[in-house]
PDB file of N, CA and C in Angstrom:
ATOM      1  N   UNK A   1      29.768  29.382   0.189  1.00  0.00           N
ATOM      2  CA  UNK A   1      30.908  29.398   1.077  1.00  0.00           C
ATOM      3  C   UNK A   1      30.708  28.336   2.150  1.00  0.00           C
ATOM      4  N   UNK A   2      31.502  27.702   2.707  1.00  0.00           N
ATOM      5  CA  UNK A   2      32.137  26.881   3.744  1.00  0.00           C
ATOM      6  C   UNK A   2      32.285  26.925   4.836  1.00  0.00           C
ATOM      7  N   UNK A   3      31.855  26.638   5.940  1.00  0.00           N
ATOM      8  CA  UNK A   3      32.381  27.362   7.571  1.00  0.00           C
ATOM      9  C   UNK A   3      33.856  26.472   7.458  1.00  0.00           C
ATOM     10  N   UNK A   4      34.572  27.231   7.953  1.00  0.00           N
ATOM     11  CA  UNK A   4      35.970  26.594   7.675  1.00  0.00           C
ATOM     12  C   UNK A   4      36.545  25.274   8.574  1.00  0.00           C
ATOM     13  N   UNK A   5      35.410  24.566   9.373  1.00  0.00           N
ATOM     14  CA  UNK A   5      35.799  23.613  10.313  1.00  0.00           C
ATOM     15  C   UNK A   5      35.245  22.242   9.121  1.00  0.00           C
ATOM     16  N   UNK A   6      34.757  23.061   7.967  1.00  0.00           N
ATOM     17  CA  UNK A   6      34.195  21.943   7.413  1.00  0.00           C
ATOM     18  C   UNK A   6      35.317  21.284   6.043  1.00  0.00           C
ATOM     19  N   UNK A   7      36.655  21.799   6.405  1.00  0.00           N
ATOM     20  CA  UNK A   7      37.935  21.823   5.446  1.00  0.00           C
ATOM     21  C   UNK A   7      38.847  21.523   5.760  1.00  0.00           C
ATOM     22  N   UNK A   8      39.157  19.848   5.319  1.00  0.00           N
ATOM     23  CA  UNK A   8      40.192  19.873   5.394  1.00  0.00           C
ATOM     24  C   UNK A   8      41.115  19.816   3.964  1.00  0.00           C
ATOM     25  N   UNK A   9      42.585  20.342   4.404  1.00  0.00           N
ATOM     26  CA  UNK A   9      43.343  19.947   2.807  1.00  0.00           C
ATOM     27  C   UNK A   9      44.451  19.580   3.513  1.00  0.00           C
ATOM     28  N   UNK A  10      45.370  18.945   2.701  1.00  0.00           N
ATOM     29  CA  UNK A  10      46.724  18.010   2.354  1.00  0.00           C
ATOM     30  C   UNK A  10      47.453  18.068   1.698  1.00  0.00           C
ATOM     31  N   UNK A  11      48.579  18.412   2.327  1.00  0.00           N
ATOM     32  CA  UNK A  11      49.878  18.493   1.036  1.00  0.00           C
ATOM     33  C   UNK A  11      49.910  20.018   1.302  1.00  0.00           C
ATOM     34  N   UNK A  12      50.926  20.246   0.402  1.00  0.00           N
ATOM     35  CA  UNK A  12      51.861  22.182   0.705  1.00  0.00           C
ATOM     36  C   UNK A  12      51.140  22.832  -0.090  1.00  0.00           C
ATOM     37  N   UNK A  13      50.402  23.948   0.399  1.00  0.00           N
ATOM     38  CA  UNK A  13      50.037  24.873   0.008  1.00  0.00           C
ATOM     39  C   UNK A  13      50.557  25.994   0.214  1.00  0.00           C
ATOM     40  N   UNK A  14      50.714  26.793  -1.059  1.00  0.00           N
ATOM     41  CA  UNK A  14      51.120  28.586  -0.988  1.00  0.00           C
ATOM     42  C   UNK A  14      49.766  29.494  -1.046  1.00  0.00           C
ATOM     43  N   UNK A  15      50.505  30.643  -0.444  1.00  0.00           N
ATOM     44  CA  UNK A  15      49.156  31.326  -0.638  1.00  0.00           C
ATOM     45  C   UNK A  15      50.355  32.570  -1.046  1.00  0.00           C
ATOM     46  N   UNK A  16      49.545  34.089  -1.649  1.00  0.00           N
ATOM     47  CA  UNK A  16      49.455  35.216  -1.866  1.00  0.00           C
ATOM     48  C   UNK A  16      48.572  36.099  -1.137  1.00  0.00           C
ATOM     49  N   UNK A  17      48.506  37.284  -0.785  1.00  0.00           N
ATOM     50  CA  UNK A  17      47.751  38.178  -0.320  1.00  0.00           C
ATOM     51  C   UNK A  17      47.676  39.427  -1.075  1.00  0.00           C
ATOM     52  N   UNK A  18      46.555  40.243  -1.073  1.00  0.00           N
ATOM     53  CA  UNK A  18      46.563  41.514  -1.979  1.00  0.00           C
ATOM     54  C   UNK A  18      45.175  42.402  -1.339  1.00  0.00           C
ATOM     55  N   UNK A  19      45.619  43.837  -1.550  1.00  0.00           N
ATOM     56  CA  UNK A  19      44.298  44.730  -0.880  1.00  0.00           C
ATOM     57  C   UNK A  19      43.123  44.059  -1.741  1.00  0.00           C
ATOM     58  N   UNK A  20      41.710  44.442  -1.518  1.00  0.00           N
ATOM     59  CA  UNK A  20      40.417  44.446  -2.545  1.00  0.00           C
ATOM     60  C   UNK A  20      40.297  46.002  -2.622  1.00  0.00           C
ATOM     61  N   UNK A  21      39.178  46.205  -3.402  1.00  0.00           N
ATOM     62  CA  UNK A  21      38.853  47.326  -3.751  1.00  0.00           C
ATOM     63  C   UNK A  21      37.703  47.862  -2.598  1.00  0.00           C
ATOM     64  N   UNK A  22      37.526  47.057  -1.406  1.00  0.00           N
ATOM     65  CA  UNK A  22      36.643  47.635  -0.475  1.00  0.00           C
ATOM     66  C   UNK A  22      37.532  47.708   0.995  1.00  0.00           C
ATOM     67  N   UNK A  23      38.819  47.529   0.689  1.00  0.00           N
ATOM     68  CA  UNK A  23      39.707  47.912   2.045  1.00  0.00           C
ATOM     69  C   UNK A  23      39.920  46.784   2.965  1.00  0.00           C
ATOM     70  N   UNK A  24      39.489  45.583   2.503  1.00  0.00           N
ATOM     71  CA  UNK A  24      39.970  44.641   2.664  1.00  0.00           C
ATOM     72  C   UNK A  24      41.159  43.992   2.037  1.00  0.00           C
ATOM     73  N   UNK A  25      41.759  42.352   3.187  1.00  0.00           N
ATOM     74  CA  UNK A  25      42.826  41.831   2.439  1.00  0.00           C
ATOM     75  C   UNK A  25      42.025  40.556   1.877  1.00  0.00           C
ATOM     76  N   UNK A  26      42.658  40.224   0.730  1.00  0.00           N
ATOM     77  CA  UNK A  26      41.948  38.514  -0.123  1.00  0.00           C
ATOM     78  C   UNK A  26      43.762  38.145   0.014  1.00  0.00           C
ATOM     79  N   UNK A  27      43.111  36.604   0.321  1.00  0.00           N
ATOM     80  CA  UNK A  27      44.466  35.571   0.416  1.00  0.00           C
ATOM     81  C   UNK A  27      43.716  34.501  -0.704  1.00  0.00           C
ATOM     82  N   UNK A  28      44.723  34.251  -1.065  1.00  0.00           N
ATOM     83  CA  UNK A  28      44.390  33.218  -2.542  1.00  0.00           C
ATOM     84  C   UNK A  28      45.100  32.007  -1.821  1.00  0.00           C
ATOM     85  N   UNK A  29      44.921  30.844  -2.111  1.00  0.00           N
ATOM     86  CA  UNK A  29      45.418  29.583  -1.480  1.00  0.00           C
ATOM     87  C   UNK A  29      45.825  28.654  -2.872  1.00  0.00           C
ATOM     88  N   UNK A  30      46.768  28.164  -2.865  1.00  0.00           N
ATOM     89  CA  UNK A  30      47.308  27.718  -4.347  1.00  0.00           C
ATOM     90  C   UNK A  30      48.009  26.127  -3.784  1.00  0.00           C
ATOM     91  N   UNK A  31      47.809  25.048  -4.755  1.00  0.00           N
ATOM     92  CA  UNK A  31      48.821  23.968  -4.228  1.00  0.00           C
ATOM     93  C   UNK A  31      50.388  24.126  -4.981  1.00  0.00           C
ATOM     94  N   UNK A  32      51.006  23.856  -3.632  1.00  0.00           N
ATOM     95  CA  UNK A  32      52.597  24.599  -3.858  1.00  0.00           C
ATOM     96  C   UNK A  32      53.297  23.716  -4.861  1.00  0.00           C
ATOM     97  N   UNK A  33      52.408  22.817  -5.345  1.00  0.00           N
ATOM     98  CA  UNK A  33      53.472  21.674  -6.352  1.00  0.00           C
ATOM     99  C   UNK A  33      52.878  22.345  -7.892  1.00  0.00           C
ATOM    100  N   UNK A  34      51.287  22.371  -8.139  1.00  0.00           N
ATOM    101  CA  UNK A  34      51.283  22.197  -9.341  1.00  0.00           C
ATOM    102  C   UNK A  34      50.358  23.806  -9.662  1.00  0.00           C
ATOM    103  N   UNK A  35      49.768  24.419  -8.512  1.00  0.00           N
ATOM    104  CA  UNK A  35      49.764  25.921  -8.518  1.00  0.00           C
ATOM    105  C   UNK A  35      48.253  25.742  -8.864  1.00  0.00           C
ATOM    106  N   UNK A  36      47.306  24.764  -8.848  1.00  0.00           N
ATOM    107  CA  UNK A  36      45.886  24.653  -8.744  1.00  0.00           C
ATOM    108  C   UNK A  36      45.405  25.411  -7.757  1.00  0.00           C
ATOM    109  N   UNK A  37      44.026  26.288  -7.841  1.00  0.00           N
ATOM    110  CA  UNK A  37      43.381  27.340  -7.004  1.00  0.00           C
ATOM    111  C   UNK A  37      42.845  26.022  -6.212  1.00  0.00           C
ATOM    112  N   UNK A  38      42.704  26.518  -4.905  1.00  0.00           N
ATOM    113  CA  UNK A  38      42.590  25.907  -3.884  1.00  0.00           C
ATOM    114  C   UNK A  38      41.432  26.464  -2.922  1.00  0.00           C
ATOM    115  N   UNK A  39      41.497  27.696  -2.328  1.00  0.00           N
ATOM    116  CA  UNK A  39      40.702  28.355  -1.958  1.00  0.00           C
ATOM    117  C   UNK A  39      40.751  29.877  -1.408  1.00  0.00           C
ATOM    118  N   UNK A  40      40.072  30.668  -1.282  1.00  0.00           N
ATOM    119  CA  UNK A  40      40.356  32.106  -0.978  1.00  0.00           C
ATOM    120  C   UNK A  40      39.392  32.543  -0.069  1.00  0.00           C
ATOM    121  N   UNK A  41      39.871  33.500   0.797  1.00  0.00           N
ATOM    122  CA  UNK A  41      39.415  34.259   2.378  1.00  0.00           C
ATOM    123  C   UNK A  41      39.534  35.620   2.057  1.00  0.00           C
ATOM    124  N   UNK A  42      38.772  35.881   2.483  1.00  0.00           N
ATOM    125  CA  UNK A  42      38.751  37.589   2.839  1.00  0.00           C
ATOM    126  C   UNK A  42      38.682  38.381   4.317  1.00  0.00           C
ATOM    127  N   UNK A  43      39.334  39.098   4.790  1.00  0.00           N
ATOM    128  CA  UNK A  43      39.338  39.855   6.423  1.00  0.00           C
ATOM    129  C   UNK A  43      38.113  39.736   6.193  1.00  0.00           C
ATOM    130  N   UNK A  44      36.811  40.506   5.445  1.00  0.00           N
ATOM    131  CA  UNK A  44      35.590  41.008   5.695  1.00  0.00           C
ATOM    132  C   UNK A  44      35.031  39.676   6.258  1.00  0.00           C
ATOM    133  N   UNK A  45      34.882  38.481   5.890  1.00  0.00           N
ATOM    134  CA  UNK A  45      34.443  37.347   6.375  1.00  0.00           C
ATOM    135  C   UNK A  45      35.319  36.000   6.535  1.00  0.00           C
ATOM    136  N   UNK A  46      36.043  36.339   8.020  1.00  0.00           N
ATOM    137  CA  UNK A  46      37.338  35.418   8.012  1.00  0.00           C
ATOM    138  C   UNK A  46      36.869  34.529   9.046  1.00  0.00           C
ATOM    139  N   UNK A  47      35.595  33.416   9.137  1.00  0.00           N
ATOM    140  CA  UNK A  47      35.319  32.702   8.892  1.00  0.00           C
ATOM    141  C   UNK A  47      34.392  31.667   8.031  1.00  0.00           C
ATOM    142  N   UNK A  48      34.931  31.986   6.731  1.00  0.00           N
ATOM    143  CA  UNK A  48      34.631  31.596   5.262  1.00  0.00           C
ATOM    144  C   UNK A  48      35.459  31.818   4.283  1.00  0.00           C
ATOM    145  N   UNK A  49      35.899  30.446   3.820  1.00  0.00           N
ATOM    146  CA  UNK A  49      36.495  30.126   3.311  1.00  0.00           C
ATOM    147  C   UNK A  49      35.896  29.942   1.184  1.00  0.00           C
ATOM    148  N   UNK A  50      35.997  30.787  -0.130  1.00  0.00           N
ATOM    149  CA  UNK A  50      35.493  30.215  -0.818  1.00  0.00           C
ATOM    150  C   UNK A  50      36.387  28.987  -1.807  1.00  0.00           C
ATOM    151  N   UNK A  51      35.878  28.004  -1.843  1.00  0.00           N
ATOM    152  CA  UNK A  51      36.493  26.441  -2.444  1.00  0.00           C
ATOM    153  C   UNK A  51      36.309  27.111  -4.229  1.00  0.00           C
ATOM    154  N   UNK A  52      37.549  26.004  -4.501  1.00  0.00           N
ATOM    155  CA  UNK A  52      37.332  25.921  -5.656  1.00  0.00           C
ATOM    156  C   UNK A  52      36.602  25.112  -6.146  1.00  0.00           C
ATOM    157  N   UNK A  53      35.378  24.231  -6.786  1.00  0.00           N
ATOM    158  CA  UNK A  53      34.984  23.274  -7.099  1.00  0.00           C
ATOM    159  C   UNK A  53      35.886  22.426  -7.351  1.00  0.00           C
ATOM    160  N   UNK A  54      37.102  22.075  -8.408  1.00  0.00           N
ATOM    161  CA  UNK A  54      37.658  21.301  -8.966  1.00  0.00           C
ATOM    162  C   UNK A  54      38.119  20.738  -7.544  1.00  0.00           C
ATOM    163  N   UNK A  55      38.569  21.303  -6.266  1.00  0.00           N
ATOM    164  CA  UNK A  55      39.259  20.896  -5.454  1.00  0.00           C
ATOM    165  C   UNK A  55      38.448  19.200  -4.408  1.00  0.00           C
ATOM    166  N   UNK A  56      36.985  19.256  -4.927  1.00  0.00           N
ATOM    167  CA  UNK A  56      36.437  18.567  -4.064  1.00  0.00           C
ATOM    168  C   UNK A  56      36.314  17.226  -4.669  1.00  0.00           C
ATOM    169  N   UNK A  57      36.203  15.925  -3.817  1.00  0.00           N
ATOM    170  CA  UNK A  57      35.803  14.452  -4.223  1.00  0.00           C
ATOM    171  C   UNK A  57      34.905  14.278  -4.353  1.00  0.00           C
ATOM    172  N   UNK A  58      33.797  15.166  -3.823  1.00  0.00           N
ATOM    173  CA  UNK A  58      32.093  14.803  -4.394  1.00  0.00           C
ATOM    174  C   UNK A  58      31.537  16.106  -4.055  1.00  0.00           C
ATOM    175  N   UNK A  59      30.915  16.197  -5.644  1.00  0.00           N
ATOM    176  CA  UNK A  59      30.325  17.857  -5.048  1.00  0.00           C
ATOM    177  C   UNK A  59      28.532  17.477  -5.325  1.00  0.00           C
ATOM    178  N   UNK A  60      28.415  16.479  -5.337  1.00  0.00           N
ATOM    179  CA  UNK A  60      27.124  16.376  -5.767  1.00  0.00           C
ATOM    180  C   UNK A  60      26.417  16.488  -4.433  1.00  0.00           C
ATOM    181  N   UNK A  61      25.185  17.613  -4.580  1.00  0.00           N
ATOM    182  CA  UNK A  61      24.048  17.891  -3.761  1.00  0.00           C
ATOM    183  C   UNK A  61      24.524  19.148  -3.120  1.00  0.00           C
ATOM    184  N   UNK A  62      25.457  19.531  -3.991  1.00  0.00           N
ATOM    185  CA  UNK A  62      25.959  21.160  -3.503  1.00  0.00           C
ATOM    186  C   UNK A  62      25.184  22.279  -4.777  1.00  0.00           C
ATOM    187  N   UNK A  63      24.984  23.165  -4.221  1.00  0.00           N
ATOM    188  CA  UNK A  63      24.109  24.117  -5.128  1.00  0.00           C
ATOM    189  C   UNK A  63      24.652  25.519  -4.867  1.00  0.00           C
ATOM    190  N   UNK A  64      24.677  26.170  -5.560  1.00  0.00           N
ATOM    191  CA  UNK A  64      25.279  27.707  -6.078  1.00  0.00           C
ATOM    192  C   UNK A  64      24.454  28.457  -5.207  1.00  0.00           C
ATOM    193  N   UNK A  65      24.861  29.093  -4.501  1.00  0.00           N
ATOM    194  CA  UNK A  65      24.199  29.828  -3.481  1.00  0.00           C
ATOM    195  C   UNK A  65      24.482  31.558  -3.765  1.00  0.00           C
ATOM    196  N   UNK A  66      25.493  31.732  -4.049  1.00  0.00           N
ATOM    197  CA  UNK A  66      26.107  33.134  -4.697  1.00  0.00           C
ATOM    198  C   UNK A  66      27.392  33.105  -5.140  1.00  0.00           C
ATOM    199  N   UNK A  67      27.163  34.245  -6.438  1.00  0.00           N
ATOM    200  CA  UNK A  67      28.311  33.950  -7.038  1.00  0.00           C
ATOM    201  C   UNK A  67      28.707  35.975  -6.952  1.00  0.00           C
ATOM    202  N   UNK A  68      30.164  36.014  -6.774  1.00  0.00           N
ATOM    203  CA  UNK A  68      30.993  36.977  -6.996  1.00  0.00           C
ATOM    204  C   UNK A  68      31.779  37.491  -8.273  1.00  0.00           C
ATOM    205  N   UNK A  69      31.642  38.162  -8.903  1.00  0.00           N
ATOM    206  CA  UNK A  69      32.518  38.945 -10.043  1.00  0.00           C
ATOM    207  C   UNK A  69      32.131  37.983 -11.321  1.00  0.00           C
ATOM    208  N   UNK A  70      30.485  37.905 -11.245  1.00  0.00           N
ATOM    209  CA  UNK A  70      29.458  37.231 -12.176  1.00  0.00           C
ATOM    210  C   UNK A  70      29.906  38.253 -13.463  1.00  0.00           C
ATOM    211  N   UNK A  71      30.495  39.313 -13.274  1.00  0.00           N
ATOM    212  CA  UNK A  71      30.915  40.056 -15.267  1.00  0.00           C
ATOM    213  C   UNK A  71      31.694  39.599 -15.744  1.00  0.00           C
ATOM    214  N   UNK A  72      32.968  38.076 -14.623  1.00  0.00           N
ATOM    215  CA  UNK A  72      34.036  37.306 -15.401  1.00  0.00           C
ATOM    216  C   UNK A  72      33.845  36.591 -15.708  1.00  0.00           C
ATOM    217  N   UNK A  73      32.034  35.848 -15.852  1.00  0.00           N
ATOM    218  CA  UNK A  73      31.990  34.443 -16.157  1.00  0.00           C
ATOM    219  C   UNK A  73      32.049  34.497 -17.560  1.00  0.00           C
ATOM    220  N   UNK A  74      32.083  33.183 -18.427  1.00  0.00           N
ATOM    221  CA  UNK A  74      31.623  33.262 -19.754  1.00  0.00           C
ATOM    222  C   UNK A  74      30.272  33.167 -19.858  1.00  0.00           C
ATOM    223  N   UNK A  75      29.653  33.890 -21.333  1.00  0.00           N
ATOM    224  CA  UNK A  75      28.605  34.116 -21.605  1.00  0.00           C
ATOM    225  C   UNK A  75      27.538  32.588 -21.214  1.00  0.00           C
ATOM    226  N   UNK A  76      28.457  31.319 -21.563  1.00  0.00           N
ATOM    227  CA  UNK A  76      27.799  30.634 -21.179  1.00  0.00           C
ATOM    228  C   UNK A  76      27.518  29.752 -20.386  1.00  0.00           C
ATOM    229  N   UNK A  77      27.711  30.204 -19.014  1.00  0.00           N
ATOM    230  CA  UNK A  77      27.795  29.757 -17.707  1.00  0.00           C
ATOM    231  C   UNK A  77      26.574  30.714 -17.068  1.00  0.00           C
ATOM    232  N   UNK A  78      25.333  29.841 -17.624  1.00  0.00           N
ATOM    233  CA  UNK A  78      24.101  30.558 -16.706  1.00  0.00           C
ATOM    234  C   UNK A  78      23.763  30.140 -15.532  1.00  0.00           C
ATOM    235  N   UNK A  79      23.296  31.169 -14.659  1.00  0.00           N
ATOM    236  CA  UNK A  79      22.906  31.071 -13.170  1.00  0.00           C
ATOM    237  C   UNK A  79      21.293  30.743 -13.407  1.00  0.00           C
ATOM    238  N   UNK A  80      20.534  30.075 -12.293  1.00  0.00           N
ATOM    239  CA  UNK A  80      19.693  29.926 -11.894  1.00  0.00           C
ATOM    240  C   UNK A  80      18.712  30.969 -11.322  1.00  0.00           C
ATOM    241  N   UNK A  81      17.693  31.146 -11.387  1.00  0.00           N
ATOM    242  CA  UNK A  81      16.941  32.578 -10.889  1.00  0.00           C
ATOM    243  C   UNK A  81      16.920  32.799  -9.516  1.00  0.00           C
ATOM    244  N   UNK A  82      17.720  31.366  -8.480  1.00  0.00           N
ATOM    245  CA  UNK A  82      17.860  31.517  -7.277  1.00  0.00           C
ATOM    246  C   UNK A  82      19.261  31.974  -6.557  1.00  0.00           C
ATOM    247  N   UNK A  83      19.577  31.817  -7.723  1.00  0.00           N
ATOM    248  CA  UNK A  83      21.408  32.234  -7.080  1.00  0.00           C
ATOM    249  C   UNK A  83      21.588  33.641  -7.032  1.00  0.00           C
ATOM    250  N   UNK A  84      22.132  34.087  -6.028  1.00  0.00           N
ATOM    251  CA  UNK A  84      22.966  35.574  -5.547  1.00  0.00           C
ATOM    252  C   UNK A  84      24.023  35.987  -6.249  1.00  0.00           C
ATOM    253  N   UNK A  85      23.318  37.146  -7.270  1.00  0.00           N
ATOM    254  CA  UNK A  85      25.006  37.262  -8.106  1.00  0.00           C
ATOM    255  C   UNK A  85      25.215  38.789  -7.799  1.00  0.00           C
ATOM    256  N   UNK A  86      26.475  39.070  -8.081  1.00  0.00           N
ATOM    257  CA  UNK A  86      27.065  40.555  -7.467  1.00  0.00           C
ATOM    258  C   UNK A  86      28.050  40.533  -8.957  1.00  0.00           C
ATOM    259  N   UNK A  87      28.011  41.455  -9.706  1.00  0.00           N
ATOM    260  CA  UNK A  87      28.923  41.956 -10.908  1.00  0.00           C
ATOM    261  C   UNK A  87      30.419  41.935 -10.165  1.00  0.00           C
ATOM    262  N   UNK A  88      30.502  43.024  -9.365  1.00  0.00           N
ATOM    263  CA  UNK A  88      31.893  42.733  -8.515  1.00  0.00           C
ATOM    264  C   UNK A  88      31.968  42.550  -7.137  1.00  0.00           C
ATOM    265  N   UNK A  89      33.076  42.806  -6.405  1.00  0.00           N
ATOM    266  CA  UNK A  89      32.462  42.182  -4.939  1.00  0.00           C
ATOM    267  C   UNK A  89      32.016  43.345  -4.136  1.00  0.00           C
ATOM    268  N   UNK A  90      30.686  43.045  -3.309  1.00  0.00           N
ATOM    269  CA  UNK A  90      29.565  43.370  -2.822  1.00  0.00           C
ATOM    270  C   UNK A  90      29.892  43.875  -1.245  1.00  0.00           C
ATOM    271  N   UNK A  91      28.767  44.946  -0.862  1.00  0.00           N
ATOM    272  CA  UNK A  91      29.147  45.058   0.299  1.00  0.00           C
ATOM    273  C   UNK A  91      28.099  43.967   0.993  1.00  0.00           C
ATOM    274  N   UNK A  92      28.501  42.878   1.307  1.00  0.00           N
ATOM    275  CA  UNK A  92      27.529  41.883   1.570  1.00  0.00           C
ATOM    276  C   UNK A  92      28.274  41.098   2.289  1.00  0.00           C
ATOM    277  N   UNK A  93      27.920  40.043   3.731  1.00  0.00           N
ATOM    278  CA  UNK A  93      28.609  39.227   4.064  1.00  0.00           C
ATOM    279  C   UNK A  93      27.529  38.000   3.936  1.00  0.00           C
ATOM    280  N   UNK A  94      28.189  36.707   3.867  1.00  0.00           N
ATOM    281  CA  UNK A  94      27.072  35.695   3.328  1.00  0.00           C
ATOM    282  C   UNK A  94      26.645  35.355   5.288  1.00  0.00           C
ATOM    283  N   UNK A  95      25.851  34.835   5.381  1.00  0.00           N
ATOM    284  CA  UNK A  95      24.794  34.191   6.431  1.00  0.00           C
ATOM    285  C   UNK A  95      25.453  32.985   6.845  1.00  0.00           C
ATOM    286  N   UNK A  96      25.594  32.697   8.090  1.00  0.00           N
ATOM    287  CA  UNK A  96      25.970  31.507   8.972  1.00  0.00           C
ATOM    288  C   UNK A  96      25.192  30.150   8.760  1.00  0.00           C
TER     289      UNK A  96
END
């Protein structure tokens, strides 16, 4: 995740909102032209923002730090023995 001063985006974005299953709200962030995931927030940690990869111009020297709702990946999208994975979402807030 992102501290959110570290984001900027451009151009019209939509978003959606919906409860989670821990009593929180998730806002999904979508681009309003062609409907590409963009990025998503949660109340529980609303300053952090999670990116979509595809959305960035250089992601190189970025590393997987934790991953969320690791039972939707495909079989073959393996994690590293250092990455933080949670089956669904966790009562966990990530670190500053």
């Amino acid at each position: 995740m992102f501290p959110i001063e570290a984001v900027t985006i451009s151009g019209e974005v939509s978003t959606f909102r919906y409860p989670s299953a821990k009593a929180s709200e998730v806002t999904k962030a979508f681009c309003g032209t062609c409907g590409c995931p963009i990025y998503g927030q949660n109340t529980r940690t609303p300053d952090h923002l999670t990116l979509s990869l595809g959305t960035m111009d250089d992601a190189e020297g970025l590393e997987i730090e934790v991953v969320v709702f690791a039972r939707d990946r495909p079989h073959w999208d393996q994690l590293g023995p250092d990455v933080l994975s949670f089956a669904g979402q966790p009562d966990w807030t990530p670190k500053d």
